[in-house]
PDB file of N, CA and C in Angstrom:
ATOM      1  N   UNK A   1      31.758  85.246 113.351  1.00  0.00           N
ATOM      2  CA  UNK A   1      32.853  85.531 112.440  1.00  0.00           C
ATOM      3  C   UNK A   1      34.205  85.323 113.126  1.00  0.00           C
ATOM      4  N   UNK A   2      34.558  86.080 114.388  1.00  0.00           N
ATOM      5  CA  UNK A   2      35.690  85.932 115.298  1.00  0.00           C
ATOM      6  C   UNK A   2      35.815  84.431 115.523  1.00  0.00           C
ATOM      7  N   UNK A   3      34.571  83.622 115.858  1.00  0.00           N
ATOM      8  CA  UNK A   3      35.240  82.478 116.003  1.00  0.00           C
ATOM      9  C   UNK A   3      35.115  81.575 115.109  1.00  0.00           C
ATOM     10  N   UNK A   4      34.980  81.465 113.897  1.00  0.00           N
ATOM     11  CA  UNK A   4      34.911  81.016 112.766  1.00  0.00           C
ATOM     12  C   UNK A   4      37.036  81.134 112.471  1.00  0.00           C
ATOM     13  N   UNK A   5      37.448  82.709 112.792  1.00  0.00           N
ATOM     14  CA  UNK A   5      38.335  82.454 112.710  1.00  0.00           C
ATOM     15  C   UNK A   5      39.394  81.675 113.175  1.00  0.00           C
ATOM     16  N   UNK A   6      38.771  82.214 114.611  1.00  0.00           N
ATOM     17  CA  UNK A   6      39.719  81.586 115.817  1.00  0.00           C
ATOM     18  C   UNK A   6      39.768  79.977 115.766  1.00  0.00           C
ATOM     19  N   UNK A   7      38.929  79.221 115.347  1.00  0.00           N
ATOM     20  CA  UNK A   7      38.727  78.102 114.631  1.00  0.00           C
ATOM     21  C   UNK A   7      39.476  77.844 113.858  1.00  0.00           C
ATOM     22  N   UNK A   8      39.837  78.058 112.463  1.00  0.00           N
ATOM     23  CA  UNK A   8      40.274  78.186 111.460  1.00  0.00           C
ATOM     24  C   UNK A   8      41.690  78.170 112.129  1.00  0.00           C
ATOM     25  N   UNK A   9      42.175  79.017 112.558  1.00  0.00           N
ATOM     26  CA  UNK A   9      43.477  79.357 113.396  1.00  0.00           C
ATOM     27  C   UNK A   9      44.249  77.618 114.074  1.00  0.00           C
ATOM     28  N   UNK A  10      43.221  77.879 115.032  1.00  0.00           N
ATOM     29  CA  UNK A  10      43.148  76.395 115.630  1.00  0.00           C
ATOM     30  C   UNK A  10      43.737  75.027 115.107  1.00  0.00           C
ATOM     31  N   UNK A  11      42.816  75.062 113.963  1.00  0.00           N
ATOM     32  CA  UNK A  11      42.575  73.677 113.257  1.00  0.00           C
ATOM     33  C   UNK A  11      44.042  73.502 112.519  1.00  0.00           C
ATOM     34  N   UNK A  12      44.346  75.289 111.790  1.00  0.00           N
ATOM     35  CA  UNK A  12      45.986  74.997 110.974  1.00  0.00           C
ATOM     36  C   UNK A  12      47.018  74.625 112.170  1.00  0.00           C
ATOM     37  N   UNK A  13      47.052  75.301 113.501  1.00  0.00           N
ATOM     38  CA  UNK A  13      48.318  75.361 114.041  1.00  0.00           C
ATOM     39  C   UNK A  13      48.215  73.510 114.767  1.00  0.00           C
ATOM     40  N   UNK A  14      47.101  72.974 114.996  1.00  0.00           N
ATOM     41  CA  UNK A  14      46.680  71.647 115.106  1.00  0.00           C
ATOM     42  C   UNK A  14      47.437  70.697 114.206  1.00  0.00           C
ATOM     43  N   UNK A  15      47.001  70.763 113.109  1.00  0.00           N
ATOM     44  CA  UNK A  15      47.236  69.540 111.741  1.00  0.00           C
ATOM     45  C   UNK A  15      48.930  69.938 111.947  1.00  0.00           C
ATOM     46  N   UNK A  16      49.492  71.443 111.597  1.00  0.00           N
ATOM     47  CA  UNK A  16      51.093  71.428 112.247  1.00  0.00           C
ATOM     48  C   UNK A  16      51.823  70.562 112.976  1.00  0.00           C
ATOM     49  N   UNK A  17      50.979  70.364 114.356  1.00  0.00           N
ATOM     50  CA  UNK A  17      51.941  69.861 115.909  1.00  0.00           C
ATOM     51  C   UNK A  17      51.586  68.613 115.514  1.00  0.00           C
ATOM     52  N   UNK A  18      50.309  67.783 114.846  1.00  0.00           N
ATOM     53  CA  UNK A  18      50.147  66.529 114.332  1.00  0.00           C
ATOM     54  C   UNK A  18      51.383  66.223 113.407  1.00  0.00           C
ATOM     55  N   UNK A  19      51.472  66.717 112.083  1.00  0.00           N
ATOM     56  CA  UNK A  19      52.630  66.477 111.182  1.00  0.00           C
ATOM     57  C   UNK A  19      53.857  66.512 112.042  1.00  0.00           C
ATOM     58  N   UNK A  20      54.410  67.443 112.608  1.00  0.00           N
ATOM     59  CA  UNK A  20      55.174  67.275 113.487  1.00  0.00           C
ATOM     60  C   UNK A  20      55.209  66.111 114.096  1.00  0.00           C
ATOM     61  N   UNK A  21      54.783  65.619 115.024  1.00  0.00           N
ATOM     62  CA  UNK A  21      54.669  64.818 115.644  1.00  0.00           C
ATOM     63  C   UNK A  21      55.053  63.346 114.907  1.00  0.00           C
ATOM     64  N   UNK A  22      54.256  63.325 114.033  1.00  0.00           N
ATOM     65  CA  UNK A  22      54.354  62.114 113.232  1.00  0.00           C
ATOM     66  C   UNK A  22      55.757  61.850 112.501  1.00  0.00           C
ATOM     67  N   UNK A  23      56.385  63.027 112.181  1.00  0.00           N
ATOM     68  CA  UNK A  23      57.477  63.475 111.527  1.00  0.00           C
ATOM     69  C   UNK A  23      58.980  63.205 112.303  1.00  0.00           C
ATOM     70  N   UNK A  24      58.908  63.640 113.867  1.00  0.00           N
ATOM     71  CA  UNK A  24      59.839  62.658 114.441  1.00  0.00           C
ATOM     72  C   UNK A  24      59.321  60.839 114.522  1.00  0.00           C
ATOM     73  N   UNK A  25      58.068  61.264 114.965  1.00  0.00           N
ATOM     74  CA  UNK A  25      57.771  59.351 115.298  1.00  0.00           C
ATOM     75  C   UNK A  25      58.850  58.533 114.426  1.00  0.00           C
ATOM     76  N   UNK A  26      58.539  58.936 112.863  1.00  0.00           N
ATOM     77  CA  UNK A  26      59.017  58.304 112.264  1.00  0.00           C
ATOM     78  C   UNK A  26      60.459  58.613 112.119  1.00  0.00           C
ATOM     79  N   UNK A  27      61.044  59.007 112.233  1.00  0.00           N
ATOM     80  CA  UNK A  27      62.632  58.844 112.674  1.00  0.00           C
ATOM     81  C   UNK A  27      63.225  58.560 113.414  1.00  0.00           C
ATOM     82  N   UNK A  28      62.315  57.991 114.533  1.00  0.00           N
ATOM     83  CA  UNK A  28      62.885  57.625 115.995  1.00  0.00           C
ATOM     84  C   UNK A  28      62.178  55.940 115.843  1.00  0.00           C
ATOM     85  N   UNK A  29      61.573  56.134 114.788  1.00  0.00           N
ATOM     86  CA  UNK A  29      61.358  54.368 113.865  1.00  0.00           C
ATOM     87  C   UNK A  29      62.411  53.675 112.943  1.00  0.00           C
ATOM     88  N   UNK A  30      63.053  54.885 112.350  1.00  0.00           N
ATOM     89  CA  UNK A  30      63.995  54.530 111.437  1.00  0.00           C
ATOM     90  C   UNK A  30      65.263  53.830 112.845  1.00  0.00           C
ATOM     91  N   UNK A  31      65.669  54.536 113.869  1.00  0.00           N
ATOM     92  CA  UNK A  31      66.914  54.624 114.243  1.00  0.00           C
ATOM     93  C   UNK A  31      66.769  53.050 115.125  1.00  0.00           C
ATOM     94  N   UNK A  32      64.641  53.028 115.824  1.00  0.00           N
ATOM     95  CA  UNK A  32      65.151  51.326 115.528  1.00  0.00           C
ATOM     96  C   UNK A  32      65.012  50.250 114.950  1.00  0.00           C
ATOM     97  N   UNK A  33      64.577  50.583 113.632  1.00  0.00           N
ATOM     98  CA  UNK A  33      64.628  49.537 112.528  1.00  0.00           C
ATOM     99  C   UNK A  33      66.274  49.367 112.133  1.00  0.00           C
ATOM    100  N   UNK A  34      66.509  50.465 112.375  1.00  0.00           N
ATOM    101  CA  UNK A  34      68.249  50.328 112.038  1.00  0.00           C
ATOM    102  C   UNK A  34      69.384  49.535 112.723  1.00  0.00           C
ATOM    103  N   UNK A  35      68.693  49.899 114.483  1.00  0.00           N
ATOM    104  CA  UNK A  35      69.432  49.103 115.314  1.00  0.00           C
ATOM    105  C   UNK A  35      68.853  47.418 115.301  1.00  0.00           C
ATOM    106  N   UNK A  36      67.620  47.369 114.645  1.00  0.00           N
ATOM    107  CA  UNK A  36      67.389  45.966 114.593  1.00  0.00           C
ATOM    108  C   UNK A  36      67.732  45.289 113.579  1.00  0.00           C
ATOM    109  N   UNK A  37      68.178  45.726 111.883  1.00  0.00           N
ATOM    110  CA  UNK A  37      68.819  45.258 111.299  1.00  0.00           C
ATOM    111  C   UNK A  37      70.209  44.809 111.697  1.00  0.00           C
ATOM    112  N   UNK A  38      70.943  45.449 112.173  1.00  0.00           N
ATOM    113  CA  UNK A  38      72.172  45.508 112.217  1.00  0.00           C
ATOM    114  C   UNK A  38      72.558  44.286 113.932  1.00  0.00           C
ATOM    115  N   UNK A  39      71.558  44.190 114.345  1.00  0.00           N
ATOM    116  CA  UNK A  39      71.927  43.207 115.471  1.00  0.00           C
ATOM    117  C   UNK A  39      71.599  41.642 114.530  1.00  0.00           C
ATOM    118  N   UNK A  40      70.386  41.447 113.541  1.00  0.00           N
ATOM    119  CA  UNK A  40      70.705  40.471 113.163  1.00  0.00           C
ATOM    120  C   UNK A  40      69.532  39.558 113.874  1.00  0.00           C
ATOM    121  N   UNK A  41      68.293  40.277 114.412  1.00  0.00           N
ATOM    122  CA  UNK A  41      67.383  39.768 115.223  1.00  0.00           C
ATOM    123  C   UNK A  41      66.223  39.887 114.202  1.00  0.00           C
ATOM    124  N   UNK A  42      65.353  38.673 114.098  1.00  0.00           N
ATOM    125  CA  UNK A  42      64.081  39.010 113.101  1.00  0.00           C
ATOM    126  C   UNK A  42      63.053  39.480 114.182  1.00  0.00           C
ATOM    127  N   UNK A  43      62.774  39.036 115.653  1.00  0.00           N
ATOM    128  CA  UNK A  43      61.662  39.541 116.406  1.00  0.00           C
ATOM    129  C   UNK A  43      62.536  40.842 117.701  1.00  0.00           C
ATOM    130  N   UNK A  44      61.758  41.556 118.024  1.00  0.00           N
ATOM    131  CA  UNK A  44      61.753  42.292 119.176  1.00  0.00           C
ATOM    132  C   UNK A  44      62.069  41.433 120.420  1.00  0.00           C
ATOM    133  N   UNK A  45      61.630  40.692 120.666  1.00  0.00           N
ATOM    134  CA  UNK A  45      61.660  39.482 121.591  1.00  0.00           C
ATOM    135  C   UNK A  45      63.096  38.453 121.805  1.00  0.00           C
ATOM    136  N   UNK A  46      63.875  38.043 120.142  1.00  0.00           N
ATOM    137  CA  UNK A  46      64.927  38.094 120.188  1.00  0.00           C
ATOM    138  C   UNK A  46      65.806  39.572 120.826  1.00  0.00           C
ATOM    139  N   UNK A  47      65.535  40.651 120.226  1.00  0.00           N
ATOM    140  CA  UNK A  47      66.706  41.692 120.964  1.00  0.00           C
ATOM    141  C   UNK A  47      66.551  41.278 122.508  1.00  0.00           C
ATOM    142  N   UNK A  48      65.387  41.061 123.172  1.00  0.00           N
ATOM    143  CA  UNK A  48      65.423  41.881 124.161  1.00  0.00           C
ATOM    144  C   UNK A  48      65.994  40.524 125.218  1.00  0.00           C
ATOM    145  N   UNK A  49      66.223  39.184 124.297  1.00  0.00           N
ATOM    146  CA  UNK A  49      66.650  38.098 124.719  1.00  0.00           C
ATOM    147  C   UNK A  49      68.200  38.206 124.967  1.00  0.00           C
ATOM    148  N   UNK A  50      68.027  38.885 123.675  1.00  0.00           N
ATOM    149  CA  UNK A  50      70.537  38.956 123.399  1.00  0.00           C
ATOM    150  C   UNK A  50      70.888  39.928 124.422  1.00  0.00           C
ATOM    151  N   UNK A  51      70.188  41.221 125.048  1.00  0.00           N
ATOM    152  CA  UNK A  51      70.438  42.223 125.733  1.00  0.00           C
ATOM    153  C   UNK A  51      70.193  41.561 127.439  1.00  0.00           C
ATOM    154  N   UNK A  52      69.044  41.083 127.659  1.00  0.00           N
ATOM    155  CA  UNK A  52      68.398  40.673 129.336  1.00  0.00           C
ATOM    156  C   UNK A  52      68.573  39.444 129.584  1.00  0.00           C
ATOM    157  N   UNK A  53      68.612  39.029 128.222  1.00  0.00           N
ATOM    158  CA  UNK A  53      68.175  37.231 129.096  1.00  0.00           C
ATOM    159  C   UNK A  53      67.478  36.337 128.453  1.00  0.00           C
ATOM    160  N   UNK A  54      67.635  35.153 128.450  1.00  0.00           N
ATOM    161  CA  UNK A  54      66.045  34.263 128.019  1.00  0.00           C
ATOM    162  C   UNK A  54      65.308  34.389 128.943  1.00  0.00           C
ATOM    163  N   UNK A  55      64.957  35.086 130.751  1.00  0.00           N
ATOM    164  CA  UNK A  55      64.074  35.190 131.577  1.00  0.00           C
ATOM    165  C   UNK A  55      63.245  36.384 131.092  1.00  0.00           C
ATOM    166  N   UNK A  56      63.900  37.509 130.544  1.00  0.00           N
ATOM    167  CA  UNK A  56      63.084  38.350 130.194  1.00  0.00           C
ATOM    168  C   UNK A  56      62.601  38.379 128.935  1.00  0.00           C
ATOM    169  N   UNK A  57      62.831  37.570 127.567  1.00  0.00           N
ATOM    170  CA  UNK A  57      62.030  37.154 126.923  1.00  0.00           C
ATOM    171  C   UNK A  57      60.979  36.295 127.356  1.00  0.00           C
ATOM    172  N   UNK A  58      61.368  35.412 128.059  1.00  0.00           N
ATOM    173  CA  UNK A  58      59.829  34.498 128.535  1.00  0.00           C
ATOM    174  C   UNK A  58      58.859  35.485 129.092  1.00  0.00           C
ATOM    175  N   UNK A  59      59.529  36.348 129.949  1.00  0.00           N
ATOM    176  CA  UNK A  59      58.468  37.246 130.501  1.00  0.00           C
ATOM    177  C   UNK A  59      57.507  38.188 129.287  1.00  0.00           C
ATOM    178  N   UNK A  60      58.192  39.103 128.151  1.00  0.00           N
ATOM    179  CA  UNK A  60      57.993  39.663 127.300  1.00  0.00           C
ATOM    180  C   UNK A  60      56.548  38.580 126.932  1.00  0.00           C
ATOM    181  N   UNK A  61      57.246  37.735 126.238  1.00  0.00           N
ATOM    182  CA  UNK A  61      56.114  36.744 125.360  1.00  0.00           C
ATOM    183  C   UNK A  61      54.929  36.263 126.669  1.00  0.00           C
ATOM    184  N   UNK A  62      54.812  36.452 127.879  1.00  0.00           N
ATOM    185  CA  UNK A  62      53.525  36.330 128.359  1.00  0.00           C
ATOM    186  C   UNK A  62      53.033  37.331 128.549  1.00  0.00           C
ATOM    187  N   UNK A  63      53.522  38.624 128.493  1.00  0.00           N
ATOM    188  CA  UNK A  63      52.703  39.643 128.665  1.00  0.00           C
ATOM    189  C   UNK A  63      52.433  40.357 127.567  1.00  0.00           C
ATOM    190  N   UNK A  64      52.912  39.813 126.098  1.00  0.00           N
ATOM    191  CA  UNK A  64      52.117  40.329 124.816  1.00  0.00           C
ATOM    192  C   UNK A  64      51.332  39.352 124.687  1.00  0.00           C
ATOM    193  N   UNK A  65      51.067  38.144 125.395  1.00  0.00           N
ATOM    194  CA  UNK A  65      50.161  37.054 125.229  1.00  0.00           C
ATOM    195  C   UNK A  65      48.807  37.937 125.562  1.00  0.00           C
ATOM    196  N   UNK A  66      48.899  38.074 127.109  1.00  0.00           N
ATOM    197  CA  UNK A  66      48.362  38.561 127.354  1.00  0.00           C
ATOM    198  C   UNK A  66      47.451  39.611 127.340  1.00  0.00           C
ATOM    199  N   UNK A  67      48.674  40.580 126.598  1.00  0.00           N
ATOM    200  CA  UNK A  67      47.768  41.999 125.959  1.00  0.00           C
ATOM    201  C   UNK A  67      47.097  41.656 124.846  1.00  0.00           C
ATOM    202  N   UNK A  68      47.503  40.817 124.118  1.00  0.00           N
ATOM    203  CA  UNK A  68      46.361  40.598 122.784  1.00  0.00           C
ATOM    204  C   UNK A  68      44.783  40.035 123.276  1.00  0.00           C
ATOM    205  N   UNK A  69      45.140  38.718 124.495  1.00  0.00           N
ATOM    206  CA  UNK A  69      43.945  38.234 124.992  1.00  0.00           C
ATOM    207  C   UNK A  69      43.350  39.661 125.356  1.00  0.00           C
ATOM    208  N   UNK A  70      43.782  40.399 126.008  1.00  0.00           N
ATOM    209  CA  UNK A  70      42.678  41.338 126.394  1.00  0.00           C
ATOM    210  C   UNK A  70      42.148  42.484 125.461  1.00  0.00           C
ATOM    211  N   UNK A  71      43.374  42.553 124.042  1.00  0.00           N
ATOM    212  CA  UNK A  71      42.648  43.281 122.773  1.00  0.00           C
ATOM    213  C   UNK A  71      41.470  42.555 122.496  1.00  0.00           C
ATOM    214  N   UNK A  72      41.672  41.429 122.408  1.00  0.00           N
ATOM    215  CA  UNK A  72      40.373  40.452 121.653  1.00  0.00           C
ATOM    216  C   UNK A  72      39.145  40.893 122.306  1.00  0.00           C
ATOM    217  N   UNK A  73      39.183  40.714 123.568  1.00  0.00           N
ATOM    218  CA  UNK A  73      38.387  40.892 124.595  1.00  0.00           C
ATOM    219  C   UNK A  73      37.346  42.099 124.870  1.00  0.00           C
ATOM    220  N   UNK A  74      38.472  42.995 124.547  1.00  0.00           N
ATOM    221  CA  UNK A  74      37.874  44.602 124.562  1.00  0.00           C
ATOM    222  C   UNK A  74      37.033  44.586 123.378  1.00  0.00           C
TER     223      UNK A  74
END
């Protein structure tokens, strides 16, 4: 019975810190969808070109190359 509750307890204050959680995510999504409208960039890869460089876009685009080859992979 006690831990039926203590369970119960658990599971509400759980799904809480989840909603939470999710609840900033997404506003700290808005602020950079916002900053990416407003620069005028359609990819991530462009920002990070106008801010570092075309060296660190080339770099960017081989190492999401990369991470997908090894999503596939997995």
């Amino acid at each position: 019975m006690i831990v039926g509750i203590v369970m119960t307890i658990a599971l509400i204050i759980g799904v809480g810190v989840y909603i939470r959680i999710w609840h900033r995510l997404c506003h700290i999504g808005k602020g950079y969808a916002k900053a990416m409208q407003q620069s005028g960039a359609t990819t991530l890869m462009k920002v990070i070109s106008d801010v570092y460089g075309p060296r660190a876009e080339h770099l960017g685009c081989a190492l999401s190359s990369i991470g997908i080859i090894i999503s596939i992979i997995s």
